[in-house]
C-alpha atoms as a PDB file:
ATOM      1  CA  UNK A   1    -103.664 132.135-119.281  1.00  0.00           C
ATOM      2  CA  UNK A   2    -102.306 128.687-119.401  1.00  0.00           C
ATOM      3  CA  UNK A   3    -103.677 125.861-121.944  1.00  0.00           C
ATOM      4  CA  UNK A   4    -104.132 122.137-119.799  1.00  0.00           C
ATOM      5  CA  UNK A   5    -104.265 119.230-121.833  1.00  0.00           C
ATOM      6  CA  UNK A   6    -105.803 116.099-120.398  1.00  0.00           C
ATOM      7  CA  UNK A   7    -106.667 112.839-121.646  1.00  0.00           C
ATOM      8  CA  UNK A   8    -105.698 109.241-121.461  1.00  0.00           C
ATOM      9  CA  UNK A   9    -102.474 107.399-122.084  1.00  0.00           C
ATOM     10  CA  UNK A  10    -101.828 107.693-125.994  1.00  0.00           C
ATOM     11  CA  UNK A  11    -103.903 110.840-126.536  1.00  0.00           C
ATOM     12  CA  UNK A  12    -100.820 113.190-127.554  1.00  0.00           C
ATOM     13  CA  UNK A  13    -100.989 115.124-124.758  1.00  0.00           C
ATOM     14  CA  UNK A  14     -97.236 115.204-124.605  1.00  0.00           C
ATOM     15  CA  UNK A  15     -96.317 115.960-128.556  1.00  0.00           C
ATOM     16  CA  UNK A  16     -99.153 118.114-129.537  1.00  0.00           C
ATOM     17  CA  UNK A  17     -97.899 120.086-126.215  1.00  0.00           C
ATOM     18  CA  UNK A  18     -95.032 120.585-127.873  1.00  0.00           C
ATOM     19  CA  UNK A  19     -96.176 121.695-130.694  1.00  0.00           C
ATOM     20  CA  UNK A  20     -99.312 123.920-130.266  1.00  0.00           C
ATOM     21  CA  UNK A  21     -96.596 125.824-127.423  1.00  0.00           C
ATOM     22  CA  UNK A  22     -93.934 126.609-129.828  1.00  0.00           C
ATOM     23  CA  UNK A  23     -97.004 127.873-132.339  1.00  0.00           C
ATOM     24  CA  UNK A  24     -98.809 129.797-129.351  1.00  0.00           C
ATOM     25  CA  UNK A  25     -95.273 131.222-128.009  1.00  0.00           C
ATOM     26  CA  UNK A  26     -95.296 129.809-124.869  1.00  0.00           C
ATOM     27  CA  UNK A  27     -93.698 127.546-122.395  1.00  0.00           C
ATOM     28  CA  UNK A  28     -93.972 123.655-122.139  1.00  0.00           C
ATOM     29  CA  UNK A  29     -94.891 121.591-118.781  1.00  0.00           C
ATOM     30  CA  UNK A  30     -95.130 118.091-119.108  1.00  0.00           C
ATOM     31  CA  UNK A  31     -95.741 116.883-115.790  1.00  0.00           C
ATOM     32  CA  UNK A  32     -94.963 113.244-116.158  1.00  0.00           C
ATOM     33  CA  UNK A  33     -91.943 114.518-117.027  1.00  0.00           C
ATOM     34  CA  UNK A  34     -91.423 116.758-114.220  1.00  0.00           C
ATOM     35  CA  UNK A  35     -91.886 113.886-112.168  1.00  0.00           C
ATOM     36  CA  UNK A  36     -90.193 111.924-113.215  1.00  0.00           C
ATOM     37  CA  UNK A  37     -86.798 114.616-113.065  1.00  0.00           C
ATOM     38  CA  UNK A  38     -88.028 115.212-109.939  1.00  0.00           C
ATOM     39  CA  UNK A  39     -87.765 111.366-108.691  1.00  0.00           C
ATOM     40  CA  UNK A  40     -84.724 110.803-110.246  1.00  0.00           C
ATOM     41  CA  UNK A  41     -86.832 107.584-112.021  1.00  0.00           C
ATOM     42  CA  UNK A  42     -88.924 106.672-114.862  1.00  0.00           C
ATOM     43  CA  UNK A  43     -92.330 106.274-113.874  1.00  0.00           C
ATOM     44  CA  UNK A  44     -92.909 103.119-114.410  1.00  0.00           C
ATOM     45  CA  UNK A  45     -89.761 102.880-111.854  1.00  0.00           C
ATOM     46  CA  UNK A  46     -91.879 105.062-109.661  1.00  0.00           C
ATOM     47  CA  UNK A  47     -94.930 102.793-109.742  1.00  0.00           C
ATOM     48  CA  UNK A  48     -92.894  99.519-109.382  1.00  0.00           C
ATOM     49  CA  UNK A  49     -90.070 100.537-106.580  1.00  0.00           C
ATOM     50  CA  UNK A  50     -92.921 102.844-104.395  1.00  0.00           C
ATOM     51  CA  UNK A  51     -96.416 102.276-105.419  1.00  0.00           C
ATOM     52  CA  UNK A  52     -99.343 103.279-107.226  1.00  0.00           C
ATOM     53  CA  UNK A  53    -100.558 105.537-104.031  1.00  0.00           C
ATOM     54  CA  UNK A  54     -97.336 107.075-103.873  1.00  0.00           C
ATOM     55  CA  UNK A  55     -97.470 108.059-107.598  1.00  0.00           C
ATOM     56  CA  UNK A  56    -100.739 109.070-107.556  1.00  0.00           C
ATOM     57  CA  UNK A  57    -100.181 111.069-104.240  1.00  0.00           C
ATOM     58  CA  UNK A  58     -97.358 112.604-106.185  1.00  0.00           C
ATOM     59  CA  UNK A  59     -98.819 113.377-108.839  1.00  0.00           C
ATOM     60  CA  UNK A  60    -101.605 115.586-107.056  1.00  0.00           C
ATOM     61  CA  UNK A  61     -99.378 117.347-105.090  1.00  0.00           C
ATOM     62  CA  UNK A  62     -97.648 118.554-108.571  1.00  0.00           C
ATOM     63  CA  UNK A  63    -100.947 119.527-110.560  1.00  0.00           C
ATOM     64  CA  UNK A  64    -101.863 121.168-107.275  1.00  0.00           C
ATOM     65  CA  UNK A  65     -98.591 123.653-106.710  1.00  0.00           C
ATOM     66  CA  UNK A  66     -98.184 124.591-110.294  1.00  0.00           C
ATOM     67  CA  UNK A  67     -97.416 128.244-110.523  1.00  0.00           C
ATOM     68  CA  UNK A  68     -97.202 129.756-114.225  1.00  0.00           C
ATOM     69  CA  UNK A  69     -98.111 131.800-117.224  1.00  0.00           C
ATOM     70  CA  UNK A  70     -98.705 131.535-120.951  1.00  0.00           C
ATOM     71  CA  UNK A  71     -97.476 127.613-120.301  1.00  0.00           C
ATOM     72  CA  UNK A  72     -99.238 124.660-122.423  1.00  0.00           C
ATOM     73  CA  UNK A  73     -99.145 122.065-119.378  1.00  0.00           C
ATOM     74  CA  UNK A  74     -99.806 118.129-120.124  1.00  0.00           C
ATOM     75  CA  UNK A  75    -100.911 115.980-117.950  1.00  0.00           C
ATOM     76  CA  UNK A  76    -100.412 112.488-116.933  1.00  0.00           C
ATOM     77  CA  UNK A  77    -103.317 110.515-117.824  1.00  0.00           C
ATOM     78  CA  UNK A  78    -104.505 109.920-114.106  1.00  0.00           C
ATOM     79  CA  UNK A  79    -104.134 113.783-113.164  1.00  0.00           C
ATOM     80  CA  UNK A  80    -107.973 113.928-113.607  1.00  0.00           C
ATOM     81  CA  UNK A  81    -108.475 111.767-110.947  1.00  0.00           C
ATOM     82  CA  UNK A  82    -106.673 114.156-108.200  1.00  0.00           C
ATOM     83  CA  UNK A  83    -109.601 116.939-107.315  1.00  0.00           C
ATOM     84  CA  UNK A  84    -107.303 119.524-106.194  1.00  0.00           C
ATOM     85  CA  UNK A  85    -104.685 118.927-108.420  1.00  0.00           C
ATOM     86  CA  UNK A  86    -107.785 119.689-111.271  1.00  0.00           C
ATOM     87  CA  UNK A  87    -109.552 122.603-109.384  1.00  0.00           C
ATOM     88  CA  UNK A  88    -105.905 124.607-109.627  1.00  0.00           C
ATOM     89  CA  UNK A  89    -105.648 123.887-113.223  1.00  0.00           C
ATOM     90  CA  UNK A  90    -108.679 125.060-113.925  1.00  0.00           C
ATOM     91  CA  UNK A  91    -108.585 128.143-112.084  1.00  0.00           C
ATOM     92  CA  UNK A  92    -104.900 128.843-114.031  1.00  0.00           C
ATOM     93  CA  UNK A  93    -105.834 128.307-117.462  1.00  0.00           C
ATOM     94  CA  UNK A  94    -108.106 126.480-120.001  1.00  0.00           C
ATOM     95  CA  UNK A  95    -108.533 122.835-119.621  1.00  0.00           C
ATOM     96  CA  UNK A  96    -108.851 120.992-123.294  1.00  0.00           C
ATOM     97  CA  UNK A  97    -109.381 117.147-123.032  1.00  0.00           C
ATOM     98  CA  UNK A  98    -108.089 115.363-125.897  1.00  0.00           C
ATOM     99  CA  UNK A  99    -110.522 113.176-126.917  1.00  0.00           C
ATOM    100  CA  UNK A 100    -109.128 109.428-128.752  1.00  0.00           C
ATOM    101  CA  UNK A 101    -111.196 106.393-129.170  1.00  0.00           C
ATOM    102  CA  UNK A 102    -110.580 103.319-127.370  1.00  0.00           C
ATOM    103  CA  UNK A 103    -109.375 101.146-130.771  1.00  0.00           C
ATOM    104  CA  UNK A 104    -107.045 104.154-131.517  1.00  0.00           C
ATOM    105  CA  UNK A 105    -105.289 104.509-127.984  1.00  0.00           C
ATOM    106  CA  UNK A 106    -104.492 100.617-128.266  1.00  0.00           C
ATOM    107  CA  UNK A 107    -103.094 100.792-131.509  1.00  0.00           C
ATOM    108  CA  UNK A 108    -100.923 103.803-130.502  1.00  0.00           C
ATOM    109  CA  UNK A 109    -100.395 102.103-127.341  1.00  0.00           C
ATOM    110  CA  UNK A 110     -99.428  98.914-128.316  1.00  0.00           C
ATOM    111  CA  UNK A 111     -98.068  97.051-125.467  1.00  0.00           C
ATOM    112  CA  UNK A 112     -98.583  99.460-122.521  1.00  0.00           C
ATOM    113  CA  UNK A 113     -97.642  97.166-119.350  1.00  0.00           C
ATOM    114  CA  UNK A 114     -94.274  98.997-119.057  1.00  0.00           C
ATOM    115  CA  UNK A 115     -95.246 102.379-120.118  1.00  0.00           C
ATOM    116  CA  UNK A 116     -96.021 103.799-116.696  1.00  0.00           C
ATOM    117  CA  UNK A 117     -99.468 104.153-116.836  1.00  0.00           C
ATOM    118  CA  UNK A 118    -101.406 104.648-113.380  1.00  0.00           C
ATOM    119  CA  UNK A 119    -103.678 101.154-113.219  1.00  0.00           C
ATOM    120  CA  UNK A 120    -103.994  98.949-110.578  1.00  0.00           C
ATOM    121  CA  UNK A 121    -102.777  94.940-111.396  1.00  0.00           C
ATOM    122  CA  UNK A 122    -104.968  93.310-113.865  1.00  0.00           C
ATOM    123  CA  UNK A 123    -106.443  96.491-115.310  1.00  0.00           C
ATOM    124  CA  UNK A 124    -106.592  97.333-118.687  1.00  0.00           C
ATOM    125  CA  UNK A 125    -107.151 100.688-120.856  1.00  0.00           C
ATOM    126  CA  UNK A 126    -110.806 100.174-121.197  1.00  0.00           C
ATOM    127  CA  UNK A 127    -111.620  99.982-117.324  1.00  0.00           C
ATOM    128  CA  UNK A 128    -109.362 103.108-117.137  1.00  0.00           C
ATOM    129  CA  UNK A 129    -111.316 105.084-119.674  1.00  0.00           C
ATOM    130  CA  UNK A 130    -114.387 103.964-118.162  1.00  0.00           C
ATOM    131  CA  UNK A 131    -112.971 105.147-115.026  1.00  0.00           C
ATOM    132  CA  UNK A 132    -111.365 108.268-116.038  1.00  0.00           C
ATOM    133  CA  UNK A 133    -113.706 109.910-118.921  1.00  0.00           C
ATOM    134  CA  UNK A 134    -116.382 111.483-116.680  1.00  0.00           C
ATOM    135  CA  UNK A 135    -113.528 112.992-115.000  1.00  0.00           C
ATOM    136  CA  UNK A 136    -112.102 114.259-118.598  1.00  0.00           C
ATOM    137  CA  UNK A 137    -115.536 115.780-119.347  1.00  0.00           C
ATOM    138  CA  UNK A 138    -116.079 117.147-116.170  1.00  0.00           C
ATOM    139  CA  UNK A 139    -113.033 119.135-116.074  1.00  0.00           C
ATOM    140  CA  UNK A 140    -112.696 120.240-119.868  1.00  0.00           C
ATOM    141  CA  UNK A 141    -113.297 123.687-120.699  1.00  0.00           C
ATOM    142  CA  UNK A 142    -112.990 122.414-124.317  1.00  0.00           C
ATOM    143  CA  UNK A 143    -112.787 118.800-125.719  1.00  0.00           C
ATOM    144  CA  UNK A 144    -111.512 117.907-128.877  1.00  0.00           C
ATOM    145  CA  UNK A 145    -112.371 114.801-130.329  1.00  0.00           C
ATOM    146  CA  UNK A 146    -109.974 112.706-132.800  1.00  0.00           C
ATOM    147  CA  UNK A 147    -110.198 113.264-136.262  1.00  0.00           C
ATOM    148  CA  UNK A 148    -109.358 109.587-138.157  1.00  0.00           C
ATOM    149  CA  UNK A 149    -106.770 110.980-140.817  1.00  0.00           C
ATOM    150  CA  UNK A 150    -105.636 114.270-139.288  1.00  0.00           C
ATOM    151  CA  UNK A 151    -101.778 114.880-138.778  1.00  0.00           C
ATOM    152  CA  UNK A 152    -100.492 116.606-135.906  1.00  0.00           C
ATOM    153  CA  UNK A 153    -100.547 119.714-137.334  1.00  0.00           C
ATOM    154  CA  UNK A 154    -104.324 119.175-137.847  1.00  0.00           C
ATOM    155  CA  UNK A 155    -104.746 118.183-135.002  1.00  0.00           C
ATOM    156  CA  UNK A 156    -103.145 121.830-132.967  1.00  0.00           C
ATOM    157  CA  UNK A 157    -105.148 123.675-135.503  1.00  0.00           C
ATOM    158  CA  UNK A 158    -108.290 122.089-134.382  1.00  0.00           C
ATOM    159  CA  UNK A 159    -106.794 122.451-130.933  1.00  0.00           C
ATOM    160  CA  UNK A 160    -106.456 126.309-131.553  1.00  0.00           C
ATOM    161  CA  UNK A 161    -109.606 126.810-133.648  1.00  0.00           C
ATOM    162  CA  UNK A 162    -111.575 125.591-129.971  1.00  0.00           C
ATOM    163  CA  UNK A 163    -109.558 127.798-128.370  1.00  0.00           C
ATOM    164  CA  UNK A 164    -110.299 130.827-130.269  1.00  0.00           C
ATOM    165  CA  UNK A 165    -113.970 129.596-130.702  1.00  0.00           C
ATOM    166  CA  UNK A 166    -114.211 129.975-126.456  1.00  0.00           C
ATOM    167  CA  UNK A 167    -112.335 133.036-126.156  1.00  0.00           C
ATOM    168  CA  UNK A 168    -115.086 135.007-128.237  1.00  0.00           C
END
């Protein structure tokens, strides 16, 4: 079984990844950064030198031809939007959205035009979690919702405890 984390831009995907693999023993698959290895660019780079499409094309072809075991896999933000890329995951492992408020993705955000975030020109995070959250709840096996106050730590415990919690 593999553990898929989705959820927006700023959710943590990528760190508590890290973290709740090295305390599950298992592998690490961030797929932004595959990408972006496999491009040879960031991905804002991506975005700017070849398009949005061609990301986004990219990207689904990726979350789509993922072959592993016992791997905590995050996801780019805008993975949810690629059906097939999501039907795969789901069928390889448990999906966990992680769930952060609006206010706090800005604040971890800050200024996100150069981050490499999958929007079209003149969109901001709001349209994009009004866009992309029925996708994160359709998908999730499990969603974990922010906790104002908890560390990481806290966090991949409450991560773990819903993972646990399903299993039974």
């Amino acid at each position: 079984m593999n553990i898929i984390l989705i959820g927006m831009p700023g959710s943590g995907k990528s760190t508590l990844g890290v973290i709740l693999a090295r305390r599950l023993g298992y592998g690490y698959l961030d797929t932004d950064s595959f990408i972006s290895q496999k491009e040879k660019s960031t991905l804002q780079g991506i975005i700017d030198n070849k398009g949005l499409d061609y990301f986004l094309d990219t990207e689904s072809e990726i979350g789509s031809e993922i072959v592993c075991d016992r791997v905590v896999i995050a996801t780019g933000g805008s993975m949810v939007m690629a059906e097939s890329a999501m039907r795969h995951l789901k069928e390889i492992g448990t999906v966990i959205y992680i769930n952060v408020p609006l206010n706090e993705l800005k604040r971890r955000l800050g200024n996100y035009k150069d981050r490499g975030i999958a929007m079209k020109d003149g969109e901001g995070l709001e349209a994009i979690l009004t866009e992309r959250e029925p996708y994160y709840n359709k998908y999730a096996d499990i969603v974990v919702n922010y906790r104002d106050g908890d560390d990481l730590e806290q966090t991949v415990d409450n991560v773990i405890d819903n993972i646990k919690r399903q299993a039974v």
